[in-house]
PDB file of N, CA and C in Angstrom:
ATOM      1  N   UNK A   1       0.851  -1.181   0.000  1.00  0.00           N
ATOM      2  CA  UNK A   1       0.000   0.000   0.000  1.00  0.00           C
ATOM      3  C   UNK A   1       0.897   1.245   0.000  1.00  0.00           C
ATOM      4  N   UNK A   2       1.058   2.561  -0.936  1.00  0.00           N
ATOM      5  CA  UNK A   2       1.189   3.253  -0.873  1.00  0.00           C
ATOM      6  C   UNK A   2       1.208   4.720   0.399  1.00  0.00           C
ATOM      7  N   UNK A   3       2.027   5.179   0.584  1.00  0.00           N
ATOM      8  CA  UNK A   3       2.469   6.442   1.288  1.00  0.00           C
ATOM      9  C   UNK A   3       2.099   7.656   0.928  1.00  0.00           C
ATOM     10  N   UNK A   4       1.270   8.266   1.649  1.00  0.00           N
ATOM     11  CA  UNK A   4       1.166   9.927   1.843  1.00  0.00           C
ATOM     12  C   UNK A   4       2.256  10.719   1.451  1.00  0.00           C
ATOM     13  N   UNK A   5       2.362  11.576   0.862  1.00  0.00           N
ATOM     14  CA  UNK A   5       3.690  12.493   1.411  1.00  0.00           C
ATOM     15  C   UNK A   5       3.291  12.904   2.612  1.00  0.00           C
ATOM     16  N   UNK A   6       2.297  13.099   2.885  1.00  0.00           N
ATOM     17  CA  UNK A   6       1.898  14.158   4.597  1.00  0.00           C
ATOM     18  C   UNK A   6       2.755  13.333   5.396  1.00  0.00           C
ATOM     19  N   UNK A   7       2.472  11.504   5.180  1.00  0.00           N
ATOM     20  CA  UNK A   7       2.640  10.944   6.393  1.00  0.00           C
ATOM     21  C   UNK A   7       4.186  10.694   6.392  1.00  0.00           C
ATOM     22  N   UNK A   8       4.926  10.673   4.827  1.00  0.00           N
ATOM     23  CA  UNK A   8       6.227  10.389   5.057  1.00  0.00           C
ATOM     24  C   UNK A   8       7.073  12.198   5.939  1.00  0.00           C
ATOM     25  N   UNK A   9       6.437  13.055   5.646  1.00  0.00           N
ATOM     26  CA  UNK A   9       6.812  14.611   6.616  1.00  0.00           C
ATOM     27  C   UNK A   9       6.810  14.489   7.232  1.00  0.00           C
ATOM     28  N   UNK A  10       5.793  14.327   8.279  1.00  0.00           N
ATOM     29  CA  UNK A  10       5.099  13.929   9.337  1.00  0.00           C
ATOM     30  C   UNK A  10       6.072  13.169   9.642  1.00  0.00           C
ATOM     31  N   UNK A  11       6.179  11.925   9.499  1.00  0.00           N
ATOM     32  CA  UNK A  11       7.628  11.154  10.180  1.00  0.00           C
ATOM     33  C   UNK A  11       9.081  11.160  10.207  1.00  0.00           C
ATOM     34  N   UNK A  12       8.918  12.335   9.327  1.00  0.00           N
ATOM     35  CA  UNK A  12      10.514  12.778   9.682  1.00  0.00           C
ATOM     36  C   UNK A  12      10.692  14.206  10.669  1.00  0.00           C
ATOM     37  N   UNK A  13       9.362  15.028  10.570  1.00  0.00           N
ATOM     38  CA  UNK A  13       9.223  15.998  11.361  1.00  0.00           C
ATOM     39  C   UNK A  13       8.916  15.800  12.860  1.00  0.00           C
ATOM     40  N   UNK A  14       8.788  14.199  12.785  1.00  0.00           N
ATOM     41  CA  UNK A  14       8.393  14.001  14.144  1.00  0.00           C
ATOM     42  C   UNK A  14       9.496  13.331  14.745  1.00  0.00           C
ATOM     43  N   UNK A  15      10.431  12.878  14.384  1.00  0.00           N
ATOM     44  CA  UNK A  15      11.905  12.462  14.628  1.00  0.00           C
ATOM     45  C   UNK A  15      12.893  13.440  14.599  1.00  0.00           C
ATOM     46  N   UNK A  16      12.390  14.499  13.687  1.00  0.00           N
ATOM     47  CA  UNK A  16      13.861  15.752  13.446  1.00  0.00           C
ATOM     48  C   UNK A  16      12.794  16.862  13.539  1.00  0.00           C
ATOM     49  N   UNK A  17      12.703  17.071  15.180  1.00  0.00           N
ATOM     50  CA  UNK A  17      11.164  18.094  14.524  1.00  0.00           C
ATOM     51  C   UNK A  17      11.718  19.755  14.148  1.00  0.00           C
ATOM     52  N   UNK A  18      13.321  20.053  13.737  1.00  0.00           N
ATOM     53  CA  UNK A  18      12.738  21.880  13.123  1.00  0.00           C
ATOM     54  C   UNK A  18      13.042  21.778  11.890  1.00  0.00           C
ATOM     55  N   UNK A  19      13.307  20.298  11.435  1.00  0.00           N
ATOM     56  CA  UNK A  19      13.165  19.795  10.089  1.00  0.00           C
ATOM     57  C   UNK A  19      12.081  20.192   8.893  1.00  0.00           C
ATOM     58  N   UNK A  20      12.960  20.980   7.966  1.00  0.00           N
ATOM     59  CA  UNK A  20      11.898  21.479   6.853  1.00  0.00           C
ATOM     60  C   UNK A  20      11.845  20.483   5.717  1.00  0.00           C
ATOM     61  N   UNK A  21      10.940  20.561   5.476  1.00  0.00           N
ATOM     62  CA  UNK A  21      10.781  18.761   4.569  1.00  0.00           C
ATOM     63  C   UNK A  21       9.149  19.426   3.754  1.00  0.00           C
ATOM     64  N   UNK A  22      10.016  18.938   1.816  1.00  0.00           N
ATOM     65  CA  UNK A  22       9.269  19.037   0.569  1.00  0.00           C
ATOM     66  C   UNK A  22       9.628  17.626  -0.073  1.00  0.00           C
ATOM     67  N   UNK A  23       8.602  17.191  -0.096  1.00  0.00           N
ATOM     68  CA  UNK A  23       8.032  16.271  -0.486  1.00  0.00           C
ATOM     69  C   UNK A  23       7.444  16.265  -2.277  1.00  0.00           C
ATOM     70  N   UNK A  24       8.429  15.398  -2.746  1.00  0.00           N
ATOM     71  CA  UNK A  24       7.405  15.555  -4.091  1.00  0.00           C
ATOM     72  C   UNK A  24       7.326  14.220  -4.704  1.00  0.00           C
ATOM     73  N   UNK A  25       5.955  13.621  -5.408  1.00  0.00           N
ATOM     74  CA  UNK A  25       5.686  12.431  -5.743  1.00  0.00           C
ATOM     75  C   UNK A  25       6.167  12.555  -7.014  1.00  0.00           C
ATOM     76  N   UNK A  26       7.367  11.425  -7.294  1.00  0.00           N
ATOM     77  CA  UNK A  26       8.027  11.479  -8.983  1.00  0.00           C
ATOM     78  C   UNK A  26       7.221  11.038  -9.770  1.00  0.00           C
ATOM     79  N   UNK A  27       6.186   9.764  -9.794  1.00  0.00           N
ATOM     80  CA  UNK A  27       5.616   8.934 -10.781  1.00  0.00           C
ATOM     81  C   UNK A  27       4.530   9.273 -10.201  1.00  0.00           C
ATOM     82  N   UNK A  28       3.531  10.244  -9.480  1.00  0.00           N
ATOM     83  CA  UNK A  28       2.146   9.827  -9.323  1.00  0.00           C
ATOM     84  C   UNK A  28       1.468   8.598  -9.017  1.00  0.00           C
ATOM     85  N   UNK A  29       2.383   8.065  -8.461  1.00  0.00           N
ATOM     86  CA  UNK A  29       1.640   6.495  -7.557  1.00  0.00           C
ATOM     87  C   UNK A  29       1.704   6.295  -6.450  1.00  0.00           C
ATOM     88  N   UNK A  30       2.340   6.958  -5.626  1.00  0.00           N
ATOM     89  CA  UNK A  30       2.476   7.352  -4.055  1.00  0.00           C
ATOM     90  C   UNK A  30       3.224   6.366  -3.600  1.00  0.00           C
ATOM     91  N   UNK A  31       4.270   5.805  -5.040  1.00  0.00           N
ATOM     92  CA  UNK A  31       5.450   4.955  -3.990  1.00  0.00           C
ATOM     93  C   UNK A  31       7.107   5.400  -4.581  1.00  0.00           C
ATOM     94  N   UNK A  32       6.702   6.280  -5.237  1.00  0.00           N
ATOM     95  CA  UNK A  32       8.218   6.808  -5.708  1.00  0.00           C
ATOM     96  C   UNK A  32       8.188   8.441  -5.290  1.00  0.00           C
ATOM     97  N   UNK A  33       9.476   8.483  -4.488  1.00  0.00           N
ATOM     98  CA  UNK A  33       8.867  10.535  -3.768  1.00  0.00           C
ATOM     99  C   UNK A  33      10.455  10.524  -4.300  1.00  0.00           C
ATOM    100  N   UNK A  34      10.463  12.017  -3.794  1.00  0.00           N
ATOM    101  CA  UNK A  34      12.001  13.067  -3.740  1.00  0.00           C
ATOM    102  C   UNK A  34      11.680  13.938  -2.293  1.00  0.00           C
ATOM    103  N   UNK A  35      12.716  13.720  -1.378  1.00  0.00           N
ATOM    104  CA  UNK A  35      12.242  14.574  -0.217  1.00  0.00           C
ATOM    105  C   UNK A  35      14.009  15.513  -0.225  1.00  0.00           C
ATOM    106  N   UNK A  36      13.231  16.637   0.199  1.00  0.00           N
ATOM    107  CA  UNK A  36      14.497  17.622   0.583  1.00  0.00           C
ATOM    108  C   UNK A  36      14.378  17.988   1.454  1.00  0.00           C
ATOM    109  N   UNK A  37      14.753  17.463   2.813  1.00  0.00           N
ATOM    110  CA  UNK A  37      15.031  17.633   4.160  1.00  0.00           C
ATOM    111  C   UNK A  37      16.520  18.601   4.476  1.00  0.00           C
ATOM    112  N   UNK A  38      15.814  19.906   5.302  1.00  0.00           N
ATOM    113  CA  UNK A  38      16.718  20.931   5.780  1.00  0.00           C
ATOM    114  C   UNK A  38      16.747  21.189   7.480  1.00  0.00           C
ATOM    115  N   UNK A  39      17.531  20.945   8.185  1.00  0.00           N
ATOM    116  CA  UNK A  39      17.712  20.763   9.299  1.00  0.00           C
ATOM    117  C   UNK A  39      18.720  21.301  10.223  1.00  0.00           C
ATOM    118  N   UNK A  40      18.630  22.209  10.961  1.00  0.00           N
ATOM    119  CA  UNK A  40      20.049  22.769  11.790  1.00  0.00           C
ATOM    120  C   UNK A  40      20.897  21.641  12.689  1.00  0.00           C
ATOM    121  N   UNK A  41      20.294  20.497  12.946  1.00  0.00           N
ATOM    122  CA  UNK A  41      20.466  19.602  13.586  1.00  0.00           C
ATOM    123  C   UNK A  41      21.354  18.667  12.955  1.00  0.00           C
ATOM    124  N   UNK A  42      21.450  18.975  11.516  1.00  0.00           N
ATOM    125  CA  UNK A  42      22.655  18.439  10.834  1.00  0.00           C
ATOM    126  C   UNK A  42      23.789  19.062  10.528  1.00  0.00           C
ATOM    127  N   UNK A  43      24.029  19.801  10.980  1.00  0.00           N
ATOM    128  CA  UNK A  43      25.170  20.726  11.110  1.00  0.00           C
ATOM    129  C   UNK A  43      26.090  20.060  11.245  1.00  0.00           C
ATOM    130  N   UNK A  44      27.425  20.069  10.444  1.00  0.00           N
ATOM    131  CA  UNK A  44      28.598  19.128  10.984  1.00  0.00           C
ATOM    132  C   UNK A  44      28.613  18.123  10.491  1.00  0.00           C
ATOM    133  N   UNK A  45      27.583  17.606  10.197  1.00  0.00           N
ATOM    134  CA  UNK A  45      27.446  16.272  10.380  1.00  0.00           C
ATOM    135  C   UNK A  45      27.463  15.799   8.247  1.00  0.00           C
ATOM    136  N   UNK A  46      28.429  14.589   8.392  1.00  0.00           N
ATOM    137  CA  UNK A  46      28.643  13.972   6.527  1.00  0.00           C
ATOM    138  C   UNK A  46      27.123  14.197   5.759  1.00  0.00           C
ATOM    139  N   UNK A  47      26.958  13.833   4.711  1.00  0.00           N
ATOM    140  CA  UNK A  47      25.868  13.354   4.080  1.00  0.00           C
ATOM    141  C   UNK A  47      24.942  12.250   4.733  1.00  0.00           C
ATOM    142  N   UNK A  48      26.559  11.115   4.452  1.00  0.00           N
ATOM    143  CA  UNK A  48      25.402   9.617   5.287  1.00  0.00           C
ATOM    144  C   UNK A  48      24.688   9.794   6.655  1.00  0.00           C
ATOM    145  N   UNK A  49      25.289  10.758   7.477  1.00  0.00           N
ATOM    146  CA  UNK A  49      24.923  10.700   8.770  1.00  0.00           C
ATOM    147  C   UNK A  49      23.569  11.604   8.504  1.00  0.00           C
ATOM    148  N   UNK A  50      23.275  12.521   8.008  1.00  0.00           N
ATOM    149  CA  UNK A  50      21.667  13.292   7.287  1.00  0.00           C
ATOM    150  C   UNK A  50      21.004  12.066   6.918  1.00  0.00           C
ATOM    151  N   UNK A  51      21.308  11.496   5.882  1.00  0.00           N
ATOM    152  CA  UNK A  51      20.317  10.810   5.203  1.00  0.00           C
ATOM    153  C   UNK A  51      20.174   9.286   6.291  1.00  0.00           C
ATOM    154  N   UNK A  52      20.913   9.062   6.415  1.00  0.00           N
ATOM    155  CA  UNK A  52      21.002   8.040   8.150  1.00  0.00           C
ATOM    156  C   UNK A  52      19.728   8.361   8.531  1.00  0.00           C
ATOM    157  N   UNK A  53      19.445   9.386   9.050  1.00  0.00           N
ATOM    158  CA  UNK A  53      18.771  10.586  10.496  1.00  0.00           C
ATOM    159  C   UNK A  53      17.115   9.983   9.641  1.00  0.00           C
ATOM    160  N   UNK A  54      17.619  11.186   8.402  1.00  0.00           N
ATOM    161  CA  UNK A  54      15.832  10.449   7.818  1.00  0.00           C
ATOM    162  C   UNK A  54      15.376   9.296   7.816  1.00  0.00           C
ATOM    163  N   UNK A  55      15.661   8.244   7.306  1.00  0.00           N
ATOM    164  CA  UNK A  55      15.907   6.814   6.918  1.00  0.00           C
ATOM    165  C   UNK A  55      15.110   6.287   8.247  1.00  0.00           C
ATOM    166  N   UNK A  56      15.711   6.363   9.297  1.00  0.00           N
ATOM    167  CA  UNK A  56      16.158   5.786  10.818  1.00  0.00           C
ATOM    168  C   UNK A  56      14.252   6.775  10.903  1.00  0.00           C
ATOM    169  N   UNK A  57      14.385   7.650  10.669  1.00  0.00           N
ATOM    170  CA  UNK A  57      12.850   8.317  10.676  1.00  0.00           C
ATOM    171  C   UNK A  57      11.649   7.666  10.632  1.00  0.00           C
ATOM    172  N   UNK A  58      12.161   7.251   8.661  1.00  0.00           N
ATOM    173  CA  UNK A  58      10.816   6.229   8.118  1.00  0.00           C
ATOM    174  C   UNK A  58      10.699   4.943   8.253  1.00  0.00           C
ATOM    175  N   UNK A  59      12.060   4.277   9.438  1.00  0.00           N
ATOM    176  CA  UNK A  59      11.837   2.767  10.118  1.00  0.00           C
ATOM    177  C   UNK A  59      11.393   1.772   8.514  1.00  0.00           C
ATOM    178  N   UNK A  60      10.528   0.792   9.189  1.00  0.00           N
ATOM    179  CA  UNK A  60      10.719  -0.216   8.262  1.00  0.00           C
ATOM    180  C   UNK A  60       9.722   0.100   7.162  1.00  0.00           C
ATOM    181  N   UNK A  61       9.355   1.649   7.165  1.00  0.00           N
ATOM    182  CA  UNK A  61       8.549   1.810   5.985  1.00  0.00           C
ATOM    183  C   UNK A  61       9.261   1.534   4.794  1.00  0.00           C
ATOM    184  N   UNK A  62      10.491   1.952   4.770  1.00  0.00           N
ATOM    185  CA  UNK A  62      11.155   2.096   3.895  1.00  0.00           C
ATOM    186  C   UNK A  62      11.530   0.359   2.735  1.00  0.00           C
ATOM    187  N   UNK A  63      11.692   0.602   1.525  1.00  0.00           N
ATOM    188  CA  UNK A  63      11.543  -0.512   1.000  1.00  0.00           C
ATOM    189  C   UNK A  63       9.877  -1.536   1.246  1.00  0.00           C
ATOM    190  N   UNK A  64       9.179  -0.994   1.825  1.00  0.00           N
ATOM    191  CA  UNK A  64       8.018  -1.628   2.058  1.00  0.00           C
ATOM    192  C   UNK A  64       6.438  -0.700   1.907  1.00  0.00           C
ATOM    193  N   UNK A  65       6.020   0.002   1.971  1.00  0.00           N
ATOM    194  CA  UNK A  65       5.550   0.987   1.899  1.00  0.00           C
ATOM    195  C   UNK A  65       5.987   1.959   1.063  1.00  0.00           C
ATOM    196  N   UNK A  66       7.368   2.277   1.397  1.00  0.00           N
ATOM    197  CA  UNK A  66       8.108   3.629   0.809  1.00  0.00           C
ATOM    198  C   UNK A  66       8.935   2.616  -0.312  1.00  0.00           C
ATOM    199  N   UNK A  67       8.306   2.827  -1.515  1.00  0.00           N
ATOM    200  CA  UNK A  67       9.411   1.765  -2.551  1.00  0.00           C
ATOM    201  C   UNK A  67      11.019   2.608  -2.687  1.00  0.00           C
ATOM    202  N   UNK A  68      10.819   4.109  -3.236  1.00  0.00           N
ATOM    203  CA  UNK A  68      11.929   4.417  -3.364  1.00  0.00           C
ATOM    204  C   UNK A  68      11.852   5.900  -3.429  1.00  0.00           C
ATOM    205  N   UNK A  69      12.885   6.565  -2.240  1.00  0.00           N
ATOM    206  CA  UNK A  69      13.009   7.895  -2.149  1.00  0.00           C
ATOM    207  C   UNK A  69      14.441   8.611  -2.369  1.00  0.00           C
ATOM    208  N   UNK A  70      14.131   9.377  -3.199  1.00  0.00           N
ATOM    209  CA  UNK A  70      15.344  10.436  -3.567  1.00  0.00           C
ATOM    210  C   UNK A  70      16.046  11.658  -2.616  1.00  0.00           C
ATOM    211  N   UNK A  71      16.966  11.088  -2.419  1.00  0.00           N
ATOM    212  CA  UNK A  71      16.885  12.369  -1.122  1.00  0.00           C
ATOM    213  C   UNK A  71      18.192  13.523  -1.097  1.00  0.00           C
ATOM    214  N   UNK A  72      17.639  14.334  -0.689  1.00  0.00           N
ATOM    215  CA  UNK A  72      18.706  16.006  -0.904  1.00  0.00           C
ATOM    216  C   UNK A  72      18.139  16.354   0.843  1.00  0.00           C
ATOM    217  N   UNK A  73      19.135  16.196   1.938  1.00  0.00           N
ATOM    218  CA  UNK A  73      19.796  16.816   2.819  1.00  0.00           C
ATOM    219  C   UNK A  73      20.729  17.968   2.768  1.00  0.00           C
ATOM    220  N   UNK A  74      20.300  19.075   4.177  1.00  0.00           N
ATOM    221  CA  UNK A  74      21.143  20.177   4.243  1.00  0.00           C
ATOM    222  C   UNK A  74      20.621  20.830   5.591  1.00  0.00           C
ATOM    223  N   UNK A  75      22.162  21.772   5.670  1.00  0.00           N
ATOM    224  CA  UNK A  75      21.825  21.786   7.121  1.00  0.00           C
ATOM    225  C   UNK A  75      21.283  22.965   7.105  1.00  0.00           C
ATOM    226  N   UNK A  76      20.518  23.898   8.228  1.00  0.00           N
ATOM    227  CA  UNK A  76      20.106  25.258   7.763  1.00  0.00           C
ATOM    228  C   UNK A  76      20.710  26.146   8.789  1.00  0.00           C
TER     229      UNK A  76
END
């Protein structure tokens, strides 16, 4: 079953909450997104360790729910 964008925000805003997060559906089927998560809380911190942070967010949605997300991290 397909994913919200609300609900994939929502779960990263609720794990990284001053996390600014755009959400966009690539194919119109609600299982392929692009999220661009901006966060002061990543400050310092590599790429992997950002995209880590989200990931660790969307738990075992990911690959199961969430087929496949594109992702652009940054710190603000």
């Amino acid at each position: 079953m397909p994913m919200a964008a609300d609900d994939i925000a929502a779960l990263i805003r609720a794990a990284i909450p001053d996390a600014e997060v755009e959400i966009t559906d690539l194919a119109g089927d609600g299982d392929h997104y692009a999220a661009r998560v901006t966060s002061a809380s990543f400050a310092g911190l590599p790429l992997r360790k950002q995209h880590q942070a989200v990931y660790a967010a969307l738990g075992h949605r990911m690959g199961g729910e969430l087929h496949a997300l594109q992702l652009k991290t940054a710190a603000a």
